[in-house]
C-alpha atoms as a PDB file:
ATOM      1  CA  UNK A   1       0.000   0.000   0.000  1.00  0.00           C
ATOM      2  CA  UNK A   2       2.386   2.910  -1.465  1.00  0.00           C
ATOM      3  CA  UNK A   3       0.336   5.443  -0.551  1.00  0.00           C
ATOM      4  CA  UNK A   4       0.203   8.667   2.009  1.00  0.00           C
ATOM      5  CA  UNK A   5      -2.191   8.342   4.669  1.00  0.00           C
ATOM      6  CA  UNK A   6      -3.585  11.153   7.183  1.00  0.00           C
ATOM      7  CA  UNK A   7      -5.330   9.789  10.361  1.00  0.00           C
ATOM      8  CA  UNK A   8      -6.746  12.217  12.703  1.00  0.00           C
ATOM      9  CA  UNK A   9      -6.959  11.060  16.389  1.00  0.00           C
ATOM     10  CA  UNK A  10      -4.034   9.149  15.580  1.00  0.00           C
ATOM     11  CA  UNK A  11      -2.706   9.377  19.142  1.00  0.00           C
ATOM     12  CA  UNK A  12      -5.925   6.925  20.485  1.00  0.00           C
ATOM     13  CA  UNK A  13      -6.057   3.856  20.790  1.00  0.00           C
ATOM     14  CA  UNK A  14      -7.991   2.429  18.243  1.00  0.00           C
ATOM     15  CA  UNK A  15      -6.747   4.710  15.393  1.00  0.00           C
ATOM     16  CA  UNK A  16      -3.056   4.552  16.240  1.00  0.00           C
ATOM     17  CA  UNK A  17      -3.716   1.012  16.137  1.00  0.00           C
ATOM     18  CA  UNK A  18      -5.108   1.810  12.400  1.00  0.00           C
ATOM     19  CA  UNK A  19      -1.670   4.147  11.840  1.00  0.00           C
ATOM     20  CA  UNK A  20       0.498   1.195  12.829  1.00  0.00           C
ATOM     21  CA  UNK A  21      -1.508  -1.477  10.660  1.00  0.00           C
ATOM     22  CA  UNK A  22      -1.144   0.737   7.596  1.00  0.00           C
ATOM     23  CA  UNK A  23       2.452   1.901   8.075  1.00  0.00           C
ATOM     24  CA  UNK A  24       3.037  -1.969   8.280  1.00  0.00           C
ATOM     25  CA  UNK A  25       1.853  -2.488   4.591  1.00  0.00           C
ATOM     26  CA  UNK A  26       3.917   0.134   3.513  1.00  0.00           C
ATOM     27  CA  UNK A  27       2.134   3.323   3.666  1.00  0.00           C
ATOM     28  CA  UNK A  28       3.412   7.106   4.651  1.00  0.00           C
ATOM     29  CA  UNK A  29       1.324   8.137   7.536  1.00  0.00           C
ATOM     30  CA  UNK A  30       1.025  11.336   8.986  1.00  0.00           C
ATOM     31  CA  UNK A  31      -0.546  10.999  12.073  1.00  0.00           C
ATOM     32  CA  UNK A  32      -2.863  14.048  13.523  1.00  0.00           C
ATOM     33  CA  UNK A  33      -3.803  14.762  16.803  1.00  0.00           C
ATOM     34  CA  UNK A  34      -4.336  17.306  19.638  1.00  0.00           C
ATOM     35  CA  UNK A  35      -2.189  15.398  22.038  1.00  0.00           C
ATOM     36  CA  UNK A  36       1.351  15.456  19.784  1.00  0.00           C
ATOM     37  CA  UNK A  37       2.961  13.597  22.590  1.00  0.00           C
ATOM     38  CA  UNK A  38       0.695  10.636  22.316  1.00  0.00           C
ATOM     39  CA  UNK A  39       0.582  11.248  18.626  1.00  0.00           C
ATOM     40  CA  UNK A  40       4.678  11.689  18.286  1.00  0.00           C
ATOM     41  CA  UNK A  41       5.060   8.182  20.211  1.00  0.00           C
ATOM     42  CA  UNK A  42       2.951   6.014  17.789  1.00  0.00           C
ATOM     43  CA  UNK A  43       5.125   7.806  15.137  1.00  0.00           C
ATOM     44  CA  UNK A  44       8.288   6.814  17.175  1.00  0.00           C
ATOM     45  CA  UNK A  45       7.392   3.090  17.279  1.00  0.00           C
ATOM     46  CA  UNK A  46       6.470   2.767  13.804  1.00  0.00           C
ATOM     47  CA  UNK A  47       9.611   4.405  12.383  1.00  0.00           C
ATOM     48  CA  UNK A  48      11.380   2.237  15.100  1.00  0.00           C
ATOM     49  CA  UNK A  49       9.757  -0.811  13.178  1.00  0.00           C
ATOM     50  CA  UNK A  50      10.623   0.361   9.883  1.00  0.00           C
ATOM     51  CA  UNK A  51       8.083   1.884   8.773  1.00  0.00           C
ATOM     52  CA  UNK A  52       7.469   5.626   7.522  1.00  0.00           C
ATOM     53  CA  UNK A  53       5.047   8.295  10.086  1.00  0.00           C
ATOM     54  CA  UNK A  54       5.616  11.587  11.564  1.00  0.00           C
ATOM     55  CA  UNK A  55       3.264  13.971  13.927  1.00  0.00           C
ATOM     56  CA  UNK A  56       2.066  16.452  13.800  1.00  0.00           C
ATOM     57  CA  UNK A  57      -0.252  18.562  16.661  1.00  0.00           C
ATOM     58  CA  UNK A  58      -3.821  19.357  14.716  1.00  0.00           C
ATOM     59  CA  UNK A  59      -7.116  20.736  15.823  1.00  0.00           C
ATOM     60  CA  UNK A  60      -9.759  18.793  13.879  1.00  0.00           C
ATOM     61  CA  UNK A  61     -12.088  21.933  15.253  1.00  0.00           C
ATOM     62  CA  UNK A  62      -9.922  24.674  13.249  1.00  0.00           C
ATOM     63  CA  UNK A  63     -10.049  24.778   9.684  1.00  0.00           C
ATOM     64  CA  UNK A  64      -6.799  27.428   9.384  1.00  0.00           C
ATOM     65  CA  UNK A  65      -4.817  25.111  11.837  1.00  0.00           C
ATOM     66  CA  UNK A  66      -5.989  21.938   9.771  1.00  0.00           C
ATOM     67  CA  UNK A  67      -4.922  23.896   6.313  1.00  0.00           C
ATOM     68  CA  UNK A  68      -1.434  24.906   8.029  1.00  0.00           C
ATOM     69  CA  UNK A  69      -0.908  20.995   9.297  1.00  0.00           C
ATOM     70  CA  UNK A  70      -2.126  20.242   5.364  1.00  0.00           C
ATOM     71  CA  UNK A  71       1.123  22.286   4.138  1.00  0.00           C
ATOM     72  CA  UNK A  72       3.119  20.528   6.236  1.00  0.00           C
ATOM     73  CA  UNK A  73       2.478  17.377   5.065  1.00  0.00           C
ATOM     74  CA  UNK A  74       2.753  18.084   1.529  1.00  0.00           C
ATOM     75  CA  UNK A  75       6.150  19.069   1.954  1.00  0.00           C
ATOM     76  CA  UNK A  76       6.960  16.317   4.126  1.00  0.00           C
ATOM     77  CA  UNK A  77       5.332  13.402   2.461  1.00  0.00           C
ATOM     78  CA  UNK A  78       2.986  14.893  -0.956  1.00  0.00           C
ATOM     79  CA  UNK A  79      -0.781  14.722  -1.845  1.00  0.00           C
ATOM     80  CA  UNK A  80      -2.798  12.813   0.389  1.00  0.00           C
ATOM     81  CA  UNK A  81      -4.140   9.965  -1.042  1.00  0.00           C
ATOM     82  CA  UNK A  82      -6.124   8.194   1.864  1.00  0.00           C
ATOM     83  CA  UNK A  83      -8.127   9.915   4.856  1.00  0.00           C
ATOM     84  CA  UNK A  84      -8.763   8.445   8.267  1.00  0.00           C
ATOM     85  CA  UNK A  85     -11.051  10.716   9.846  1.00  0.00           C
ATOM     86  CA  UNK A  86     -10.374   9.329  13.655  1.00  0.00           C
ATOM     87  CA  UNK A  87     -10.904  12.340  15.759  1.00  0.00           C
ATOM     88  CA  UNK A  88     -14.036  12.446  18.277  1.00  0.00           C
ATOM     89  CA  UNK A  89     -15.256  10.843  21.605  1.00  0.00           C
ATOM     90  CA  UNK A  90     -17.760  12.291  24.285  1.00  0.00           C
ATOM     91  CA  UNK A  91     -17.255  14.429  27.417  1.00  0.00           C
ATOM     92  CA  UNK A  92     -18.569  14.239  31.079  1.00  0.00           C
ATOM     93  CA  UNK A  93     -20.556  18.048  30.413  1.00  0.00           C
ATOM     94  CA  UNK A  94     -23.038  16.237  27.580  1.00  0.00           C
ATOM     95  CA  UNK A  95     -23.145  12.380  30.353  1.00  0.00           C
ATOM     96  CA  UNK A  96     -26.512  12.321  31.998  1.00  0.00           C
ATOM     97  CA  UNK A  97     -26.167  10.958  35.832  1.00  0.00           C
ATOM     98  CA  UNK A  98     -29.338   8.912  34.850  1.00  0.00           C
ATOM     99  CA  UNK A  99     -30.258   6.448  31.912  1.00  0.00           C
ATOM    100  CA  UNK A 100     -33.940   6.905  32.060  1.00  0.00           C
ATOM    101  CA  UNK A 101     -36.073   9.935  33.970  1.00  0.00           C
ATOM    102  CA  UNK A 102     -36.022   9.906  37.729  1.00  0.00           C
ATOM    103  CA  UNK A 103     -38.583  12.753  39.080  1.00  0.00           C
ATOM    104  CA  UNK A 104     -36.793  15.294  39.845  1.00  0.00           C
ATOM    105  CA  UNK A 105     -34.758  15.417  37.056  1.00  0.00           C
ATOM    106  CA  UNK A 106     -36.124  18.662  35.608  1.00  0.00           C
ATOM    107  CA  UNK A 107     -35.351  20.852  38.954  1.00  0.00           C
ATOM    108  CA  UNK A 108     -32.045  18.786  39.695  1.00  0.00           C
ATOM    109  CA  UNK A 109     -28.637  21.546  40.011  1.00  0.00           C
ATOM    110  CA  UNK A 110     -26.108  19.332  41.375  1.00  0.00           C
ATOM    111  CA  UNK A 111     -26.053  16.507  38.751  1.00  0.00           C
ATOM    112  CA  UNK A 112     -26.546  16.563  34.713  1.00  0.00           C
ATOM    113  CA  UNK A 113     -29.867  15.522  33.994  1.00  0.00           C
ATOM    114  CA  UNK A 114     -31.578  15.981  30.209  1.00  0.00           C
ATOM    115  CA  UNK A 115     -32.922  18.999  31.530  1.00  0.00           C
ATOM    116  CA  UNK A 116     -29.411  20.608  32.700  1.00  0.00           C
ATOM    117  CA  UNK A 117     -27.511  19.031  29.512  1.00  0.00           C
ATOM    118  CA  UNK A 118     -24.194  21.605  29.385  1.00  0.00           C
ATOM    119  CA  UNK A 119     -24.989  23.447  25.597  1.00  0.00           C
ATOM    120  CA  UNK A 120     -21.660  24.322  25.393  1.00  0.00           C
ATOM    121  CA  UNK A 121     -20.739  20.817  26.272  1.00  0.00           C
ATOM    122  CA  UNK A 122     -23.459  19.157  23.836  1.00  0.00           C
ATOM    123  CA  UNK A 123     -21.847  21.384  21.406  1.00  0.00           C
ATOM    124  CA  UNK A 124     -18.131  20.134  22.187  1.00  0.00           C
ATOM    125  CA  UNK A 125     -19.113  16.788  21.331  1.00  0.00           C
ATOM    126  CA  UNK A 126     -21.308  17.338  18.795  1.00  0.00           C
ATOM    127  CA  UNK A 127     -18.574  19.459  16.604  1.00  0.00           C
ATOM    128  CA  UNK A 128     -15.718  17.010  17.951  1.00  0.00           C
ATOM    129  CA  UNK A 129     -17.594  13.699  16.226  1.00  0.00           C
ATOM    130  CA  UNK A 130     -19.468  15.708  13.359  1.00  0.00           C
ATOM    131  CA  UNK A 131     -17.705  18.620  12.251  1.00  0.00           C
ATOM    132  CA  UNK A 132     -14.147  16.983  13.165  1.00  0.00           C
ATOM    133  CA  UNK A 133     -15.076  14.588   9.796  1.00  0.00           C
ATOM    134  CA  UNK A 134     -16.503  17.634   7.739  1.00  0.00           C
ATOM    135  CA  UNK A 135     -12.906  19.869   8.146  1.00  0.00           C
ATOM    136  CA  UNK A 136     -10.497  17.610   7.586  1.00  0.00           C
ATOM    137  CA  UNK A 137     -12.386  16.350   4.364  1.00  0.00           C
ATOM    138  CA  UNK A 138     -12.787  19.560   3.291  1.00  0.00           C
ATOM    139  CA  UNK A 139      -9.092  20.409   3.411  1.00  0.00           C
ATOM    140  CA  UNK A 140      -7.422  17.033   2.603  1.00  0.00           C
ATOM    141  CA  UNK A 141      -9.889  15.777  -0.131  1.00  0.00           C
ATOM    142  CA  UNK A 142      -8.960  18.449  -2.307  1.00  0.00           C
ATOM    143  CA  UNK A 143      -5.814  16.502  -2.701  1.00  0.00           C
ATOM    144  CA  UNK A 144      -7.867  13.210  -4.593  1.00  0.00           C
ATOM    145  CA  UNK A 145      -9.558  15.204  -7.229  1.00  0.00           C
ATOM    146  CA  UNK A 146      -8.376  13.980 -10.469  1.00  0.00           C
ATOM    147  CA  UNK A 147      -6.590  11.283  -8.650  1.00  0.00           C
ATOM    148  CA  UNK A 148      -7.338   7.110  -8.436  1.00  0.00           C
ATOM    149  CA  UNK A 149      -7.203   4.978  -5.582  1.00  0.00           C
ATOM    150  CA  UNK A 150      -8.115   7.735  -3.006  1.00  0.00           C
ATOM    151  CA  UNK A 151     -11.227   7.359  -0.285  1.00  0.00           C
ATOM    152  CA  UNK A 152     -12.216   8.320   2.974  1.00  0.00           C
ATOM    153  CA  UNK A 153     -12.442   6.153   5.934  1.00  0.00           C
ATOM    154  CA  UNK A 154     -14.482   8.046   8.575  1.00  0.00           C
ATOM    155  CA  UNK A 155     -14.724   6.205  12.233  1.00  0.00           C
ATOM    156  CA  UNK A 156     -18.912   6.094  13.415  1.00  0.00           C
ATOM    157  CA  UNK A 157     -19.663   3.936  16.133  1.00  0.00           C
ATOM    158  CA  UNK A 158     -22.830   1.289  17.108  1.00  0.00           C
ATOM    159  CA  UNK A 159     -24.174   4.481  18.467  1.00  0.00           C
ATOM    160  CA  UNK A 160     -25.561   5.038  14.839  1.00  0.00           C
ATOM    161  CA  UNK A 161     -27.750   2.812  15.218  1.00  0.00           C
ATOM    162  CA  UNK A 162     -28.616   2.007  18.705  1.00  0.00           C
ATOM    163  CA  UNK A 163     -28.137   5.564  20.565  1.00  0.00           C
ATOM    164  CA  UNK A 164     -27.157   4.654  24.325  1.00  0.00           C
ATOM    165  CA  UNK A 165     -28.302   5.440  27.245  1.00  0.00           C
ATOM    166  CA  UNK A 166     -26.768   8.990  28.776  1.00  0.00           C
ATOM    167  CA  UNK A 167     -24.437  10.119  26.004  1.00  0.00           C
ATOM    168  CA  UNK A 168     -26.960  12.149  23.632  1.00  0.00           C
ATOM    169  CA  UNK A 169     -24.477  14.542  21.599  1.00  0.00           C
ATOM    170  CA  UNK A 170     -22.179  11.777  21.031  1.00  0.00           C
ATOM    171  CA  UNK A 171     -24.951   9.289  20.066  1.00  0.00           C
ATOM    172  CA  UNK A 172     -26.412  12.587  17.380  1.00  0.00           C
ATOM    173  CA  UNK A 173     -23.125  13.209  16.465  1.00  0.00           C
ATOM    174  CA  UNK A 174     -22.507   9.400  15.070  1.00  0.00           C
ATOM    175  CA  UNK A 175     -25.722   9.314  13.414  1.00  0.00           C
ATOM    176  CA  UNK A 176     -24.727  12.345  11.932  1.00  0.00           C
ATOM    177  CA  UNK A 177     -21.083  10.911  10.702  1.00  0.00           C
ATOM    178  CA  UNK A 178     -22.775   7.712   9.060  1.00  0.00           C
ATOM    179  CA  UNK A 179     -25.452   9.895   7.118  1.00  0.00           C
ATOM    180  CA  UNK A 180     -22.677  12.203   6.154  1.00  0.00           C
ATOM    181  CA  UNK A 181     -20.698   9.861   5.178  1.00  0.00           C
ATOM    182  CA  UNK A 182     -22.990   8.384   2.698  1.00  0.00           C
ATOM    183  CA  UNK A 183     -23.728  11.871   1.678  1.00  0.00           C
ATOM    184  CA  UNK A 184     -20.127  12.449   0.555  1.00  0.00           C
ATOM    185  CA  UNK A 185     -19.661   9.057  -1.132  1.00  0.00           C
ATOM    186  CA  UNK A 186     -22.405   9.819  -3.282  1.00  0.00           C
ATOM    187  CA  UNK A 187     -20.799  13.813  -4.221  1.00  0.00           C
ATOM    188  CA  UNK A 188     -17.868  12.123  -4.956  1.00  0.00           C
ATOM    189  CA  UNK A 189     -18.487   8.729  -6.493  1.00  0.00           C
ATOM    190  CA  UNK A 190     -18.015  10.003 -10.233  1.00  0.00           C
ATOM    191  CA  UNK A 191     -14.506  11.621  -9.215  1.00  0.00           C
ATOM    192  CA  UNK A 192     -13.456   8.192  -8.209  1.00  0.00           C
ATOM    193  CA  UNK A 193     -13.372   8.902  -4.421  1.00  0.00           C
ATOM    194  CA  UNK A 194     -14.543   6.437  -2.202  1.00  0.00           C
ATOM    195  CA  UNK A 195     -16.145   6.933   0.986  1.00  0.00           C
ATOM    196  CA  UNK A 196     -17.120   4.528   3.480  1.00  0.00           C
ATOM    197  CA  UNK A 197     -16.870   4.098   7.590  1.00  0.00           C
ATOM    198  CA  UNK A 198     -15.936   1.997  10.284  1.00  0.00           C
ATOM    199  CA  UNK A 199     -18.509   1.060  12.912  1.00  0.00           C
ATOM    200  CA  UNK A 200     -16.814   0.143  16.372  1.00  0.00           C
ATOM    201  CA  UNK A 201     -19.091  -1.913  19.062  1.00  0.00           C
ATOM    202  CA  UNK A 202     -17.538  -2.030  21.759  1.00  0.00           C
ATOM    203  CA  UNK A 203     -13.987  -1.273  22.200  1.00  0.00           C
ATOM    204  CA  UNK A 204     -12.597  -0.066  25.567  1.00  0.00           C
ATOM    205  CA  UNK A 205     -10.429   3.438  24.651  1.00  0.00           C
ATOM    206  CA  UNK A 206      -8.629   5.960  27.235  1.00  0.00           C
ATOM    207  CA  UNK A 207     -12.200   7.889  26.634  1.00  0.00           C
ATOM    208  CA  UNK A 208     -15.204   5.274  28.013  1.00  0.00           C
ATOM    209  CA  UNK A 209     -12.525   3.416  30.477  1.00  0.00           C
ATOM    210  CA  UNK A 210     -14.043   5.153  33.026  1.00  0.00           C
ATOM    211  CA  UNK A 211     -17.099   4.236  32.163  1.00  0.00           C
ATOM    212  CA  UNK A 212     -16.681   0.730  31.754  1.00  0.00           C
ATOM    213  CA  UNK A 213     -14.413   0.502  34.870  1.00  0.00           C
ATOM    214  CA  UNK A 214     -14.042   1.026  38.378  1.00  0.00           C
ATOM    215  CA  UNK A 215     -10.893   2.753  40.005  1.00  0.00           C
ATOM    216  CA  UNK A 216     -10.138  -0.673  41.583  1.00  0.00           C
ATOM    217  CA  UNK A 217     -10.359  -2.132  38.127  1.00  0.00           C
ATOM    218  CA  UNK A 218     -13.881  -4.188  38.704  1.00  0.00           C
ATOM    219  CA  UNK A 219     -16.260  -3.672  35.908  1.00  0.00           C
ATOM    220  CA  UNK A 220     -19.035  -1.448  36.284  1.00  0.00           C
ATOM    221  CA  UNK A 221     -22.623  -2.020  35.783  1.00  0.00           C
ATOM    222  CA  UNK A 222     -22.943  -1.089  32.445  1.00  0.00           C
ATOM    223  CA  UNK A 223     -19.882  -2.666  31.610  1.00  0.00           C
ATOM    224  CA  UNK A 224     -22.045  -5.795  32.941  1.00  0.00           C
ATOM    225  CA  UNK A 225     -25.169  -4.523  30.430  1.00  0.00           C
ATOM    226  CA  UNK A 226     -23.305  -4.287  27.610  1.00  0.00           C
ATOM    227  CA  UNK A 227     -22.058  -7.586  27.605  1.00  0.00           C
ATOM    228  CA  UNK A 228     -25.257  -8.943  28.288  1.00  0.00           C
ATOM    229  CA  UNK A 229     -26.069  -7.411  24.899  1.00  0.00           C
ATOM    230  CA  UNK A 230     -23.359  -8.034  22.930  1.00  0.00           C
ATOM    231  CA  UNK A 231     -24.051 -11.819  21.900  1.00  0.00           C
ATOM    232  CA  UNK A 232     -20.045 -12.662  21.624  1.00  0.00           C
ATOM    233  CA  UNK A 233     -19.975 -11.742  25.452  1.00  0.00           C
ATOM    234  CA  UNK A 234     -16.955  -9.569  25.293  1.00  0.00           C
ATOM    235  CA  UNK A 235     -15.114  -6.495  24.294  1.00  0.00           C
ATOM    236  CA  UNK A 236     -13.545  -6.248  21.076  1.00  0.00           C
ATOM    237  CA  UNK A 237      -9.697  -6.565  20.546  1.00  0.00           C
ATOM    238  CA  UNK A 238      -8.444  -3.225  18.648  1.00  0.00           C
ATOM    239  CA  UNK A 239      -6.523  -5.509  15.877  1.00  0.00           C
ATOM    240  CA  UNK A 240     -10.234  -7.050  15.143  1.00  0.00           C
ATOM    241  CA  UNK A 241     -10.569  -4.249  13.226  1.00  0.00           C
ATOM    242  CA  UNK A 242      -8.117  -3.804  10.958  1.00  0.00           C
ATOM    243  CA  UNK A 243      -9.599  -6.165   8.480  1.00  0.00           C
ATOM    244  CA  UNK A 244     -12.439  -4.222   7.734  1.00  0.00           C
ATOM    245  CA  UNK A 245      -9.747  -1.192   7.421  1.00  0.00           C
ATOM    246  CA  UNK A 246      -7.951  -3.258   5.311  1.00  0.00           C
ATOM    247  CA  UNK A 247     -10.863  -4.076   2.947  1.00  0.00           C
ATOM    248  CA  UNK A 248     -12.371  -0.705   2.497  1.00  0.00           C
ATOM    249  CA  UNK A 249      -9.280   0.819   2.038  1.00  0.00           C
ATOM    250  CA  UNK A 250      -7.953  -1.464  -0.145  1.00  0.00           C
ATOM    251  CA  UNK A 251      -9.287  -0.116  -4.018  1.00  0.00           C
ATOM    252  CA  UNK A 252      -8.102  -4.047  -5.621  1.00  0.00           C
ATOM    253  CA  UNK A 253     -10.617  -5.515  -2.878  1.00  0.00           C
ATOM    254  CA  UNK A 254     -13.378  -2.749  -2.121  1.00  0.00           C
ATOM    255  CA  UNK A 255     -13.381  -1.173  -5.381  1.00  0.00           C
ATOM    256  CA  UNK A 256     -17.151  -0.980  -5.868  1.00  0.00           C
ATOM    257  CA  UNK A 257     -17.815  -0.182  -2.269  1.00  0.00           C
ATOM    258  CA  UNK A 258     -18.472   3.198  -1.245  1.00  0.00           C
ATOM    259  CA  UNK A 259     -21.104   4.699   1.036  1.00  0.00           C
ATOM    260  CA  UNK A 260     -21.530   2.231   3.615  1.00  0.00           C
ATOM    261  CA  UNK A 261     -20.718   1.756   7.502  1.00  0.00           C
ATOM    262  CA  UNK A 262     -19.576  -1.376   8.337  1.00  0.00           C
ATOM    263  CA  UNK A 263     -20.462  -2.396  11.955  1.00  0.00           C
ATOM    264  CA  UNK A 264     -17.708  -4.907  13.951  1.00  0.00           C
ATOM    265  CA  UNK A 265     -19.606  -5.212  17.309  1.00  0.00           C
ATOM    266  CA  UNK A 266     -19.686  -8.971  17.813  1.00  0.00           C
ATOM    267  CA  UNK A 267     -22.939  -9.291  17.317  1.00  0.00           C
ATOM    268  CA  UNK A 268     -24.398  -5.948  19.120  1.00  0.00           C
ATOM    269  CA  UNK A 269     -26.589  -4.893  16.600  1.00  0.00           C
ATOM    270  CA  UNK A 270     -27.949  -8.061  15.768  1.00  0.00           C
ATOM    271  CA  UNK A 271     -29.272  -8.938  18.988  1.00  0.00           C
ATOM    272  CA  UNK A 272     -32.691  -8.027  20.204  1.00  0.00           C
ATOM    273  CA  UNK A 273     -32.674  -8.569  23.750  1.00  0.00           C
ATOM    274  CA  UNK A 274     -34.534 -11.433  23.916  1.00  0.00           C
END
């Protein structure tokens, strides 16, 4: 895969993952991310390895800043020939304290309740997930025009599909990402650009540990819920999705694929409950 490759949120754990996996096969990745110390030391193992990255500090939020980190790159590696919009997650101001109404809930101060959702916070997320797809595209897709082989893989999550409990921006905000990304697919289909995404169950990230884990390291209740719905009866291993990565990205095997969100949730979305 000779090809330059820009992943946003490339200092996480599931898309460094994604950086390493690609750099592996041969690929020139930039890797993008607030946090340029997490992002520079995924760059440092896979240059240690052999392979070809380099960081670079990036606000998915800020078009200029996105542009200037576009010039960089250029110079450093050339056009950009594959996407990997990574960048997003969800934020205790946009968490509700409850997963259902609880009377009360529309006076409540000291706790986040539908009612007292943060705006600035719903907005965080909301642009984060949403608009962190939409910027980068905008500036890095202007690269593929008149170009083969290029696409787009965006990240969504089984929050798509099955919004959960508590997190309402970042549930919107993925609905919004696999609608959008079908959107785009179809603008650019006839210029040869593919555009699919990646649909996550779940994964446990530096961003929901907290959620999915006690302090002492004990699962927590809805770590114990989501199990029960997830039919394989565990958490996914971040290398489980490379495959999929793989496939889409890959124009010799996905070739004729563009527009779609592939879920890898072990069975999440297939299961009713009962």
């Amino acid at each position: 895969m000779e090809k330059v490759i820009v992943v946003t949120g490339a200092g996480g754990v599931l898309c460094s993952g994604f950086a390493e996996f690609l750099a592996s096969k041969g690929a020139k990745v930039a890797l993008l991310d607030l946090n340029e110390e997490a992002a520079a030391k995924v760059a440092e193992g896979i240059n240690a390895n052999g392979g070809t990255a380099k960081a670079y500090k990036c606000n998915c939020l800020d078009k200029a800043d996105i542009e200037a980190v576009h010039q960089k790159v250029l110079a450093d590696f050339g056009k950009c020939d594959i996407l990997v919009n990574g960048a997003g997650g969800n934020n205790p101001r946009c968490t509700t304290a409850h997963e259902e109404y609880v009377a009360g809930d529309e006076t409540a101060e000291d706790f986040l309740t539908f009612f007292n959702i943060d705006e600035k916070g719903f907005d965080f997320v909301f642009d984060l997930n949403m608009k962190g797809v939409l910027l980068p595209s905008q500036v890095f897709m202007v690269d593929m025009i008149g170009r083969k082989g290029c696409s787009v893989l965006n990240v969504s999550s089984m929050n798509a599909y099955r919004p959960l409990t508590k997190i309402p921006a970042y549930s919107a905000a993925k609905a919004a990402v696999t609608n959008f990304t079908s959107w785009l697919a179809v603008h650019f289909a006839k210029e040869g650009i593919r555009v699919n995404a990646i649909a996550p169950g779940f994964f446990v990230s530096n961003q929901n540990r907290a959620l999915l884990f006690n302090e002492d390291g004990t699962p927590t209740p809805r770590t114990d819920k989501i199990l029960r719905s997830t039919p394989m009866g565990r958490f996914g291993e971040a290398e489980e999705l490379l495959g999929t990565v793989e496939w889409l990205l890959d124009e010799t095997k996905s070739g004729f694929v563009t527009g779609i969100t592939v879920p890898v949730d072990g069975g999440f979305s297939a299961y009713s409950g009962v």
